[in-house]
Protein backbone atom coordinates (compact mmCIF):
# COMPACT_ATOMS: atom_id res chain seq x y z
CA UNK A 1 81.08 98.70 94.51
CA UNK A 2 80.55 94.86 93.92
CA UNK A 3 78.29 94.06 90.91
CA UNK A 4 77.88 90.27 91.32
CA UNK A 5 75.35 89.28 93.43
CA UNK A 6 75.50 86.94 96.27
CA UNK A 7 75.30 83.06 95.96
CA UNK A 8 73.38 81.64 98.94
CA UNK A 9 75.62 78.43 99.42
CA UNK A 10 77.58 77.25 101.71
CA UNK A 11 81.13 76.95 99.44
CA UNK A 12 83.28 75.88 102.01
CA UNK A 13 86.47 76.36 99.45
CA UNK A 14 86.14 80.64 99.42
CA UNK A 15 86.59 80.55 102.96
CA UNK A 16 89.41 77.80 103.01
CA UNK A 17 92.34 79.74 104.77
CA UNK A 18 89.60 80.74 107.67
CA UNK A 19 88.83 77.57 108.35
CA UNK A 20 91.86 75.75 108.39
CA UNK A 21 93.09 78.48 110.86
CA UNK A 22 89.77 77.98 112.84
CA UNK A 23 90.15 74.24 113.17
CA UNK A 24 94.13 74.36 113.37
CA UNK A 25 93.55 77.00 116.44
CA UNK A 26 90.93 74.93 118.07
CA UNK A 27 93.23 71.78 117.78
CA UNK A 28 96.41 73.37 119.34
CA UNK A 29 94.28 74.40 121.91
CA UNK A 30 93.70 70.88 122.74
CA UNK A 31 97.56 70.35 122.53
CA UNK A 32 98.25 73.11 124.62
CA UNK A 33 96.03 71.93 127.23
CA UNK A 34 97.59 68.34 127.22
CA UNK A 35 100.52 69.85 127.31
CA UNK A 36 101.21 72.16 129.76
CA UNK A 37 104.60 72.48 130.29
CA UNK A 38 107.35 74.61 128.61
CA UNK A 39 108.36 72.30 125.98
CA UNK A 40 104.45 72.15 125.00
CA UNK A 41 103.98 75.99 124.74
CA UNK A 42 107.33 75.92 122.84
CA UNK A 43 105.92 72.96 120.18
CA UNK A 44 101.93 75.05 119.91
CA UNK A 45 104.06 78.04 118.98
CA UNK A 46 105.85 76.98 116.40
CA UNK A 47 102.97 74.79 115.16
CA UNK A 48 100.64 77.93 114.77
CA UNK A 49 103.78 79.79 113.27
CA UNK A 50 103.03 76.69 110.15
CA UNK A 51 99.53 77.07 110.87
CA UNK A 52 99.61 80.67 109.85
CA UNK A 53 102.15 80.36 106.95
CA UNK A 54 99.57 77.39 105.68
CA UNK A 55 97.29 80.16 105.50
CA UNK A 56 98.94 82.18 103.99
CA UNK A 57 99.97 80.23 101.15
CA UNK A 58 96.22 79.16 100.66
CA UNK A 59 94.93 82.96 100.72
CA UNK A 60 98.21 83.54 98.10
CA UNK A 61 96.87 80.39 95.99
CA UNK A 62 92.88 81.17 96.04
CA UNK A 63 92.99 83.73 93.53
CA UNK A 64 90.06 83.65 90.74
CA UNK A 65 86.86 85.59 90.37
CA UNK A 66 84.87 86.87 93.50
CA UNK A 67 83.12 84.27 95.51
CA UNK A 68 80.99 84.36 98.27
CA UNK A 69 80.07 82.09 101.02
CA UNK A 70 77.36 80.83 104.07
CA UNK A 71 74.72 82.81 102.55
CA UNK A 72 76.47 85.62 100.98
CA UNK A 73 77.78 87.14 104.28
CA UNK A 74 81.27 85.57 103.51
CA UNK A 75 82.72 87.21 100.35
CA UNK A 76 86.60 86.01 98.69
CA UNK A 77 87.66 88.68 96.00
CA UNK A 78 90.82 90.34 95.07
CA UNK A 79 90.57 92.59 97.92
CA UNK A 80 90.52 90.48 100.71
CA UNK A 81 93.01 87.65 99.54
CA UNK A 82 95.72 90.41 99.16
CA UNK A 83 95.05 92.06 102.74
CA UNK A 84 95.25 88.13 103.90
CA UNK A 85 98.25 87.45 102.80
CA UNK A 86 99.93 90.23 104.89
CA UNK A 87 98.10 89.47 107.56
CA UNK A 88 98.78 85.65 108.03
CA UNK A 89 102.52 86.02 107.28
CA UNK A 90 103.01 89.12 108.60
CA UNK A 91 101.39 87.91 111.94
CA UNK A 92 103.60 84.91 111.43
CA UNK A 93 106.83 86.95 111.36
CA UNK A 94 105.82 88.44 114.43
CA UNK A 95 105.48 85.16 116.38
CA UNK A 96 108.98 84.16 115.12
CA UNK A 97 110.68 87.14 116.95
CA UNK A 98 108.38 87.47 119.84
CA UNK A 99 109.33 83.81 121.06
CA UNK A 100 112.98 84.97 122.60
CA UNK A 101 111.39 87.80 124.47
CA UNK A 102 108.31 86.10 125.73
CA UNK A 103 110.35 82.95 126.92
CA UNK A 104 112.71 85.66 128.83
CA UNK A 105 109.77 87.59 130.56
CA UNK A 106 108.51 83.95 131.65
CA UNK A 107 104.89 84.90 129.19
CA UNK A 108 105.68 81.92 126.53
CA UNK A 109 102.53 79.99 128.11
CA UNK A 110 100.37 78.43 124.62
CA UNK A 111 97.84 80.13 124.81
CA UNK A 112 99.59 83.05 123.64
CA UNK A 113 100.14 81.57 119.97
CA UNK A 114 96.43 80.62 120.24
CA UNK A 115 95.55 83.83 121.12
CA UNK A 116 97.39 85.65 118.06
CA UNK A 117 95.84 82.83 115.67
CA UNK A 118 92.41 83.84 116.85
CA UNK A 119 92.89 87.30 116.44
CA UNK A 120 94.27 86.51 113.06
CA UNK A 121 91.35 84.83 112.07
CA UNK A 122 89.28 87.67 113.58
CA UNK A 123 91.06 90.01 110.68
CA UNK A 124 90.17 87.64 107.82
CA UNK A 125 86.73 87.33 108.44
CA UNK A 126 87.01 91.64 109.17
CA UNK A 127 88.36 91.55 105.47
CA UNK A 128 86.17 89.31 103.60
CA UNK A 129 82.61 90.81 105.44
CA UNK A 130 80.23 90.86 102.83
CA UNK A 131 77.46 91.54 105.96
CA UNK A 132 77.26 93.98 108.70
CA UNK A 133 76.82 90.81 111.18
CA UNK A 134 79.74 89.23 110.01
CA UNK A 135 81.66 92.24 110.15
CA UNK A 136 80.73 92.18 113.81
CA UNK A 137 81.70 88.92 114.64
CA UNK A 138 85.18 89.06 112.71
CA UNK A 139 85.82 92.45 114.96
CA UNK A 140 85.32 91.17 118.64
CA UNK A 141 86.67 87.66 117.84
CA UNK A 142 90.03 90.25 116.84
CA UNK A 143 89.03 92.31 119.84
CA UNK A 144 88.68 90.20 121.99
CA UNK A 145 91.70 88.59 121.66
CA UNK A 146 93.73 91.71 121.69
CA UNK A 147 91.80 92.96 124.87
CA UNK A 148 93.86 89.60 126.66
CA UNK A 149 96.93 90.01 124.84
CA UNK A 150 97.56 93.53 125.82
CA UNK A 151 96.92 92.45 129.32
CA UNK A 152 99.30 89.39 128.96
CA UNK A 153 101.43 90.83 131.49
CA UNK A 154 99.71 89.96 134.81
CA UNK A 155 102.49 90.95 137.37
CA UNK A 156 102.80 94.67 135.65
CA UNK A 157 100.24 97.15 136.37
CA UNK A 158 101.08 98.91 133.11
CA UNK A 159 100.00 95.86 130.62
CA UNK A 160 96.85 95.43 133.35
CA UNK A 161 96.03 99.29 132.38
CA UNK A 162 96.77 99.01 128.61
CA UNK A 163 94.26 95.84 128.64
CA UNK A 164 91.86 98.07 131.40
CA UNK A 165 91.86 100.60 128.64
CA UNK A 166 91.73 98.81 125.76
CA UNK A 167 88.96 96.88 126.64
CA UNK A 168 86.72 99.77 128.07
CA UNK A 169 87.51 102.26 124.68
CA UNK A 170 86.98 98.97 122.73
CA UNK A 171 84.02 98.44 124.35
CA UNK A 172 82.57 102.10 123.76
CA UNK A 173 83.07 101.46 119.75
CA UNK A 174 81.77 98.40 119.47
CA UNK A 175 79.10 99.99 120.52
CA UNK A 176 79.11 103.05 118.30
CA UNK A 177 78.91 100.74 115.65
CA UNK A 178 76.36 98.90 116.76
CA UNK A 179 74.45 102.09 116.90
CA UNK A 180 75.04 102.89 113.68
CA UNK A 181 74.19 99.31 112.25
CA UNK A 182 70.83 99.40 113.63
CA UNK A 183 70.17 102.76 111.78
CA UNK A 184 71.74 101.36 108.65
CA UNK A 185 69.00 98.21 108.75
CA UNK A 186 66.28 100.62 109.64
CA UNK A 187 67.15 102.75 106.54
CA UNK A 188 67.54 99.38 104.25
CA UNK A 189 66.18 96.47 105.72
CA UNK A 190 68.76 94.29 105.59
CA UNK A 191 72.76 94.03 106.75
CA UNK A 192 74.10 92.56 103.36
CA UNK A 193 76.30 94.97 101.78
CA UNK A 194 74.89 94.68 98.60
CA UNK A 195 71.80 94.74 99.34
CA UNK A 196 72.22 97.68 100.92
CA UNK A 197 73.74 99.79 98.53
CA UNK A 198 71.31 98.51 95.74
CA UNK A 199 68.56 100.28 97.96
CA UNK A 200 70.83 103.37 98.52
CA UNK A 201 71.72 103.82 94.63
CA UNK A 202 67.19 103.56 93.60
CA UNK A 203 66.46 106.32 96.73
CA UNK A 204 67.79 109.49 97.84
CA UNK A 205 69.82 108.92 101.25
CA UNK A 206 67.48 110.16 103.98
CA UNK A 207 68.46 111.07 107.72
CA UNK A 208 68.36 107.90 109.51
CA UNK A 209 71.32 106.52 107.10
CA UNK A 210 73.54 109.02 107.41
CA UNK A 211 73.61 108.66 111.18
CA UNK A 212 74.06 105.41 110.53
CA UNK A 213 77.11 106.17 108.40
CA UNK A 214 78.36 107.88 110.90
CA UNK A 215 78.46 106.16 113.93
CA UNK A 216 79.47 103.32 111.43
CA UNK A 217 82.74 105.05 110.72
CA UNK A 218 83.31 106.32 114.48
CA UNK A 219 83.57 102.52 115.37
CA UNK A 220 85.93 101.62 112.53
CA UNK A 221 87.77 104.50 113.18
CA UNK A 222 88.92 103.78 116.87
CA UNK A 223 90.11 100.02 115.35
CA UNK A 224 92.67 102.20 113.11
CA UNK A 225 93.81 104.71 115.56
CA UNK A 226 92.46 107.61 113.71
CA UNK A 227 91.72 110.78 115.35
CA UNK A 228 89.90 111.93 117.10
CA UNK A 229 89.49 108.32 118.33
CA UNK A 230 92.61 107.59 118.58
CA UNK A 231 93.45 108.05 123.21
CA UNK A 232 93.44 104.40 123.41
CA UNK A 233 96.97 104.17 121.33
CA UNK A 234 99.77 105.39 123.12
CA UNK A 235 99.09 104.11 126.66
CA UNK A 236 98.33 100.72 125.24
CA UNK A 237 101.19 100.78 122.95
CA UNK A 238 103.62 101.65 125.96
CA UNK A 239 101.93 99.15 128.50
CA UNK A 240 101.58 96.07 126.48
CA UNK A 241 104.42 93.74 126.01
CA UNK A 242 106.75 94.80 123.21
CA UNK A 243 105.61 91.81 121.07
CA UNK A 244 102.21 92.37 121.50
CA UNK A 245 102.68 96.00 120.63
CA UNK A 246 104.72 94.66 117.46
CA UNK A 247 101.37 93.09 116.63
CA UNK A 248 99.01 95.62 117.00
CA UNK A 249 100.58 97.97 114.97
CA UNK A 250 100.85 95.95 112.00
CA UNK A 251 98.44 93.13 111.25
CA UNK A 252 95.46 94.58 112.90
CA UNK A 253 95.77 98.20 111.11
CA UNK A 254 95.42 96.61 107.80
CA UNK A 255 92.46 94.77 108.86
CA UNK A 256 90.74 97.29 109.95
CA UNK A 257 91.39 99.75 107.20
CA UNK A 258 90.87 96.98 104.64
CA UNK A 259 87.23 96.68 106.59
CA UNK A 260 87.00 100.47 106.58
CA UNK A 261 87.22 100.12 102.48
CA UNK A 262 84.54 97.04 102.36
CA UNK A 263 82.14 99.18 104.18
CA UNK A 264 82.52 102.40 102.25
CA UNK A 265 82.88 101.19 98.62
CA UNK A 266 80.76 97.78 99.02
CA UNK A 267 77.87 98.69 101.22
CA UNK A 268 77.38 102.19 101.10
CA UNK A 269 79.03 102.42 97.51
CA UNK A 270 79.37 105.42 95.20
CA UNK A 271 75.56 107.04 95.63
CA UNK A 272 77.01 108.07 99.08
CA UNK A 273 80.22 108.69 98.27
CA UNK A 274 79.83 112.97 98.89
CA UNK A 275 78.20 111.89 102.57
CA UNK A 276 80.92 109.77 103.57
CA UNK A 277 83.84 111.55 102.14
CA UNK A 278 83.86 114.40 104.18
CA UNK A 279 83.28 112.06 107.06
CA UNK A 280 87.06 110.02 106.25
CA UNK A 281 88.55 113.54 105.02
CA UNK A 282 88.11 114.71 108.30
CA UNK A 283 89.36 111.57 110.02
CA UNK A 284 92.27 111.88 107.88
CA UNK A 285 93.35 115.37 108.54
CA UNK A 286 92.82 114.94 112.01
CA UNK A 287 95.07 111.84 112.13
CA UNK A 288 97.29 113.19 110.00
CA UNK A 289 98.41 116.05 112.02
CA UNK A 290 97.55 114.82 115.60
CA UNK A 291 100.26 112.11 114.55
CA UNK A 292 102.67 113.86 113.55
CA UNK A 293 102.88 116.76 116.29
CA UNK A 294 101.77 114.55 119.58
CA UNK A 295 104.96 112.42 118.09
CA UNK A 296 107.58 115.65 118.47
CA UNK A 297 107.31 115.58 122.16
CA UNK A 298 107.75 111.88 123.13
CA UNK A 299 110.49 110.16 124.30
CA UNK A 300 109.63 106.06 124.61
CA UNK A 301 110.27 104.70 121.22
CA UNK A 302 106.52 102.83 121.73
CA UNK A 303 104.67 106.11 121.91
CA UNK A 304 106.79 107.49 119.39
CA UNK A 305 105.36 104.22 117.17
CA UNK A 306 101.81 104.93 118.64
CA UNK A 307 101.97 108.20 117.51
CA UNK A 308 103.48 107.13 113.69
CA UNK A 309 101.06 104.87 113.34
CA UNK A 310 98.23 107.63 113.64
CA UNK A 311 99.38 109.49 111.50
CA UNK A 312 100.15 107.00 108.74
CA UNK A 313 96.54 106.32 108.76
CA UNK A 314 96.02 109.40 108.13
CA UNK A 315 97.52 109.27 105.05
CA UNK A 316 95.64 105.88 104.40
CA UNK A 317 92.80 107.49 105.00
CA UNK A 318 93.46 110.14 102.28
CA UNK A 319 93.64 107.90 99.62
CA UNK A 320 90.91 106.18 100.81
CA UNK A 321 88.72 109.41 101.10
CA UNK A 322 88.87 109.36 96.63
CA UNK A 323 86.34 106.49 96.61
CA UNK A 324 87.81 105.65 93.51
CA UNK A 325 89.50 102.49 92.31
CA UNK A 326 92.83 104.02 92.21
CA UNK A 327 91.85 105.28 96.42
CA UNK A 328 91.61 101.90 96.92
CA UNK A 329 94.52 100.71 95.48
CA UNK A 330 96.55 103.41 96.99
CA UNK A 331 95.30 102.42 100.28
CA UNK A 332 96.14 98.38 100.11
CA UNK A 333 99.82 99.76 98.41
CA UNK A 334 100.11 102.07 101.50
CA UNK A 335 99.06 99.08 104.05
CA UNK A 336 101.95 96.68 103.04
CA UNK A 337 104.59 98.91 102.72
CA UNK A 338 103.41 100.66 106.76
CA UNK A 339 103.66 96.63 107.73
CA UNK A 340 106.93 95.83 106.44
CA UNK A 341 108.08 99.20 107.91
CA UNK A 342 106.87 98.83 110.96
CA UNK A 343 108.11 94.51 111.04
CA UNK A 344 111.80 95.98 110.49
CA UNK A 345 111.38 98.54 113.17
CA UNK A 346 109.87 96.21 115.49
CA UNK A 347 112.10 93.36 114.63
CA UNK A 348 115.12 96.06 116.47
CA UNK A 349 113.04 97.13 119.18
CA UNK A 350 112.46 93.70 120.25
CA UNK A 351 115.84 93.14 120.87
CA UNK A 352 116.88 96.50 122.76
CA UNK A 353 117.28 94.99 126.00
CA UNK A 354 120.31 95.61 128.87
CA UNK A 355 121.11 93.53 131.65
CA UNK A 356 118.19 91.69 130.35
CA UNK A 357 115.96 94.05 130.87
CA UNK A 358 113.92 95.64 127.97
CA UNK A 359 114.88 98.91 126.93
CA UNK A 360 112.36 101.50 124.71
CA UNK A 361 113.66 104.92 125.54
CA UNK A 362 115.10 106.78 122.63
CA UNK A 363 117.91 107.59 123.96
CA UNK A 364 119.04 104.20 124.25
CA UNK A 365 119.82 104.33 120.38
CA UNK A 366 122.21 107.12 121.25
CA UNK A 367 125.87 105.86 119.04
CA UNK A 368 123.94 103.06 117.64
CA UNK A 369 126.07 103.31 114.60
CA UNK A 370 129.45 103.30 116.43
CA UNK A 371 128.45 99.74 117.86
CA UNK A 372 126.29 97.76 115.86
CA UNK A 373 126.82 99.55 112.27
CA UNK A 374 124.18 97.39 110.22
CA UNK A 375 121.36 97.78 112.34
CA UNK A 376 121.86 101.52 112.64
CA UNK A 377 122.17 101.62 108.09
CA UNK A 378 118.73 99.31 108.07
CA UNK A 379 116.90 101.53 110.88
CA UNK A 380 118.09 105.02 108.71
CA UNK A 381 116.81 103.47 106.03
CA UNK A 382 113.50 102.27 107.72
CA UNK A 383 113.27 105.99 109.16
CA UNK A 384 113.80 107.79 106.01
CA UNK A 385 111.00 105.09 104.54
CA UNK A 386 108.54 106.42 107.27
CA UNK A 387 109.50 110.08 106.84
CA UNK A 388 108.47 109.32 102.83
CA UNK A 389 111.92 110.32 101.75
CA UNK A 390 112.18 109.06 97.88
CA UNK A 391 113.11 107.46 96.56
CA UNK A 392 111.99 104.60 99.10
CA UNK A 393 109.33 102.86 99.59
CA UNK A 394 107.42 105.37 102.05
CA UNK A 395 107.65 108.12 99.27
CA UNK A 396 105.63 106.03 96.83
CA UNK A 397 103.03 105.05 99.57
CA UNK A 398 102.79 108.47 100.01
CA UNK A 399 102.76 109.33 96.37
CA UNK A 400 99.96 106.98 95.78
CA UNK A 401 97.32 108.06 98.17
CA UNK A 402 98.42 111.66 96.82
CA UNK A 403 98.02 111.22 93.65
CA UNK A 404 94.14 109.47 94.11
CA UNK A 405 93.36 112.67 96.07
CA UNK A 406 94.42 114.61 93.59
CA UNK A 407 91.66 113.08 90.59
CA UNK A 408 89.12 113.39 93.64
CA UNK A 409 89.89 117.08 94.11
CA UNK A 410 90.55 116.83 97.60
CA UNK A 411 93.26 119.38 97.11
CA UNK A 412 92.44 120.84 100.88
CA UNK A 413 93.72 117.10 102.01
CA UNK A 414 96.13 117.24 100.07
CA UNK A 415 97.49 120.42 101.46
CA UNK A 416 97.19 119.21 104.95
CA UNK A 417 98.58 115.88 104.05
CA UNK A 418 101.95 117.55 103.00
CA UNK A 419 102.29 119.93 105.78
CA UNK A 420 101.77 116.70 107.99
CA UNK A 421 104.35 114.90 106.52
CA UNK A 422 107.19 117.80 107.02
CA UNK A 423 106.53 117.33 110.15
CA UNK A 424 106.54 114.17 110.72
CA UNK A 425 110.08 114.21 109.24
CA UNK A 426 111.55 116.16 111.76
CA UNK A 427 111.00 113.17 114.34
CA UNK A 428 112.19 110.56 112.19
CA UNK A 429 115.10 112.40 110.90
CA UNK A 430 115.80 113.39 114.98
CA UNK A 431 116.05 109.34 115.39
CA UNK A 432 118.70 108.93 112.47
CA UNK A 433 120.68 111.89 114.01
CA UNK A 434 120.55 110.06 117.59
CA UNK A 435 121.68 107.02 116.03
CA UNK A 436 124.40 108.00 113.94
CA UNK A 437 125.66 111.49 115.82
CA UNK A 438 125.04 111.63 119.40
CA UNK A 439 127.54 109.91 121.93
CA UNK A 440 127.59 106.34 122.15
CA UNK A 441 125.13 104.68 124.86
CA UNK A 442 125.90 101.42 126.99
CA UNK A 443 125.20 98.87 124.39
CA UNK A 444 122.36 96.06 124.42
CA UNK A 445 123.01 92.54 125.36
CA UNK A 446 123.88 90.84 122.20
CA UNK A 447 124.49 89.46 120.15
CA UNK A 448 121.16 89.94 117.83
CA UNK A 449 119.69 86.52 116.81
CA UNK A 450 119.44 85.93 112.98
CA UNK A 451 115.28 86.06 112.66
CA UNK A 452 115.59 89.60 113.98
CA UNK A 453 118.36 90.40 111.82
CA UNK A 454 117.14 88.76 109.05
CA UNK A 455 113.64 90.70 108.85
CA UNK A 456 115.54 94.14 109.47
CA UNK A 457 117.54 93.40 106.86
CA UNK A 458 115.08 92.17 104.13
CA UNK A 459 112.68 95.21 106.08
CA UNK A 460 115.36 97.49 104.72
CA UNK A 461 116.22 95.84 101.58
CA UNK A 462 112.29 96.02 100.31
CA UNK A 463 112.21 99.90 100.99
CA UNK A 464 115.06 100.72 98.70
CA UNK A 465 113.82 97.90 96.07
CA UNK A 466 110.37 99.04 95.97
CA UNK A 467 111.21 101.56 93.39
CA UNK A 468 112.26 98.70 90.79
CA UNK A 469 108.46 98.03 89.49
CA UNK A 470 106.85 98.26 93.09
CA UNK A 471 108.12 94.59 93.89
CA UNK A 472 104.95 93.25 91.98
CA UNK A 473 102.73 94.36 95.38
CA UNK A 474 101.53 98.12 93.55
CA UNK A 475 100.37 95.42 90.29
CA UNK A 476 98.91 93.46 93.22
CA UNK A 477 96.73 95.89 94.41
CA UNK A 478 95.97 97.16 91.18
CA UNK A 479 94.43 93.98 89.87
CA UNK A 480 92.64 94.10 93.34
CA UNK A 481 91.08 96.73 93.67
CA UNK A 482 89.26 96.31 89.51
CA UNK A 483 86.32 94.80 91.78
CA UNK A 484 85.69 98.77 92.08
CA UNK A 485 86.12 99.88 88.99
CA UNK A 486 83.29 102.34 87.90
């Protein structure tokens, strides 16, 4: 829970990497429209590729105490400038490799960068909300954006019905949350996170709050894919374009849980941490083990990444469900390593294509290792990172959230949590034996272009390395997440 109290000034300089992405967006708009040819949407690209690394480096360099800005709705702590940093160069990295396939599938138009920068910014207001409104707006600017994006495809009837979908289920819990927001301020009287858990912490929580809660966390929950909110996922993941997908199921999942965290611990704070918990341990299991046995079954490698990515928020969730400092520090550890997983994965499934068409059946990685040897090492190693195999990185993830449910006593979860993950090995550990065992495939057009090889490499590289000292990213999140010590 915060304990510093809001400044009411405008402090343009905690909210620096927002608006240099706002204006930077807004002005290669403007370019884009001037522009409007190939070589223009090519130039905006690679422009909001710097804009985004710009960011980046300024949400890196902003450290200090907690700050807060326009009125107190804006806040700039620990918390947030960590889950910006992965967001702005980890949505960077994905325009990088998504730039050969869009230009192929004739979608490399500029208002796609513009799109992703929008959405970006989106996330970092999500992650510094200090205000239920602002929370809001950060959400459907994100939304919003992703709602097009999934639908970028206009000639395939598959992207149209992974927008179609998108946008209607997005629709529905935006407003569940709504509905819970208005109970909230009825309880409280006001939409400032502090504010409101000030007035929890000097009166019992009545009726009309937990509701609130409720609905609340029903909303949030749809934006991570957690169960049982979670029908939107596959069919979206699927029908989108493969970059697109790459996107959602990185960038986005950390905002959203990083939001889910801001909400819990900052507005409705320890007083109601008994309400809530049950609430996220339920999410969790759910997640957990919809995830991993919906994922047996499925044959496109996208559903098979839908279906991964539920269930490793699940296990987010879990660590998250302590509502201690070390939960939320096992959570933000848990969120970079499931990005940089899921960039090296990605990074390969981009460039699965045959006769120039794009390929995301399984079985297309049949022999991978008798033709292209290095991506089929980095991908086993990427799979035995998602299975939680130690001693890489996806074992201490794992470990982390684990070991926060454990000093919460959530040793039900905990149960449930393990069972999960044997599971959830089998289908992982099924991919390494396709790759390395079965009989080779046709191969993929090739040869692979160094950004793609380059981020499964260093993908790979980080899950193996992660167990010299955590990289620096578990000290990170430690020193981030003091804002809830108790």
């Amino acid at each position: 829970m915060l304990t510093t109290s809001p400044t009411p000034v405008l402090n343009l300089a905690a909210a620096a990497p927002e608006l240099l992405l706002a204006i930077g967006a807004l002005a290669l708009l403007m370019v884009g429209v001037f522009r409007q040819n190939q070589a223009g949407a090519l130039l905006v690209h690679w422009l909001t590729v710097g804009l985004l690394t710009l960011a980046g480096i300024a949400a890196f360099l902003g450290g200090g105490d907690t700050q807060y800005a326009f009125g107190g709705v804006f806040v700039s702590d620990g918390v947030s400038r960590f889950a910006k940093v992965f967001i702005f160069f980890g949505t960077a990295i994905i325009l990088i490799l998504s730039r050969q396939y869009m230009q192929r599938a004739k979608l490399l138009i500029f208002e796609f960068p513009v799109l992703v920068a929008l959405a970006a910014l989106g996330m970092a207001m999500m992650v510094s909300s200090a205000d239920l409104i602002a929370l809001y707006m950060g959400l459907e600017l994100q939304s919003l954006s992703l709602y097009v994006l999934a639908s970028f495809r206009r000639d395939s009837v598959r992207s149209t019905e992974a927008g179609l979908k998108y946008f209607v289920l997005g629709a529905l819990s935006s407003g569940l949350l709504l509905f819970g927001a208005s109970f909230v301020y009825g309880a409280t009287v006001s939409t400032e996170f502090v504010v409101i858990a000030e007035r929890i912490a000097e009166g019992e929580p009545n009726v009309g709050l937990v509701i609130g809660l409720a609905f609340v966390l029903a909303g949030l929950a749809f934006k991570i894919s957690a169960a049982p909110f979670h029908m939107w996922t596959p069919d979206v993941y699927e029908g989108a374009p493969t970059p697109i997908t790459a996107f959602m199921a990185t960038a986005p999942k950390m905002a959203a849980a990083v939001l889910m965290v801001r909400v819990l611990y900052d507005g409705f704070g320890p007083t109601m941490v008994p309400e809530w918990q049950q609430i996220v341990s339920f999410l969790a299991a759910a997640s957990m083990l919809v995830g991993s046995i919906a994922a047996i079954g499925q044959t496109d490698i996208k559903r098979l990444m839908a279906y991964s990515s539920i269930g490793h928020m699940g296990f987010a969730l879990v660590g998250m469900a302590a509502g201690t400092e070390a939960g939320a520090t096992s959570v933000l550890v848990y969120l970079a390593i499931y990005m940089t997983m899921n960039l090296g994965v990605f990074a390969y499934i981009l460039t699965m294509r045959r006769n120039d068409v794009a390929m995301t059946k399984i079985s297309d990685l049949s022999g991978l290792w008798q033709r292209d040897g290095f991506s089929a090492l980095c991908l086993t190693v990427l799979m035995f990172s998602l299975a939680g195999i130690p001693p890489l990185a996806g074992f201490w993830a794992k470990w982390y959230t684990f070991g926060a449910a454990v000093e919460a006593g959530l040793i039900w979860l905990l149960v449930i949590a393990t069972v999960a993950a044997v599971i959830s090995a089998f289908y992982y550990l099924r991919l390494v034996k396709i790759m390395v065992f079965d009989e080779a495939a046709e191969g993929f057009d090739g040869p692979m272009g160094g950004e793609f090889r380059a981020v499964l490499g260093l993908s790979a590289a980080v899950m193996i390395l992660f167990v010299i000292g955590g990289l620096g990213v578990t000290e990170m999140a430690a020193d981030a997440a003091t804002i809830y010590a108790r």
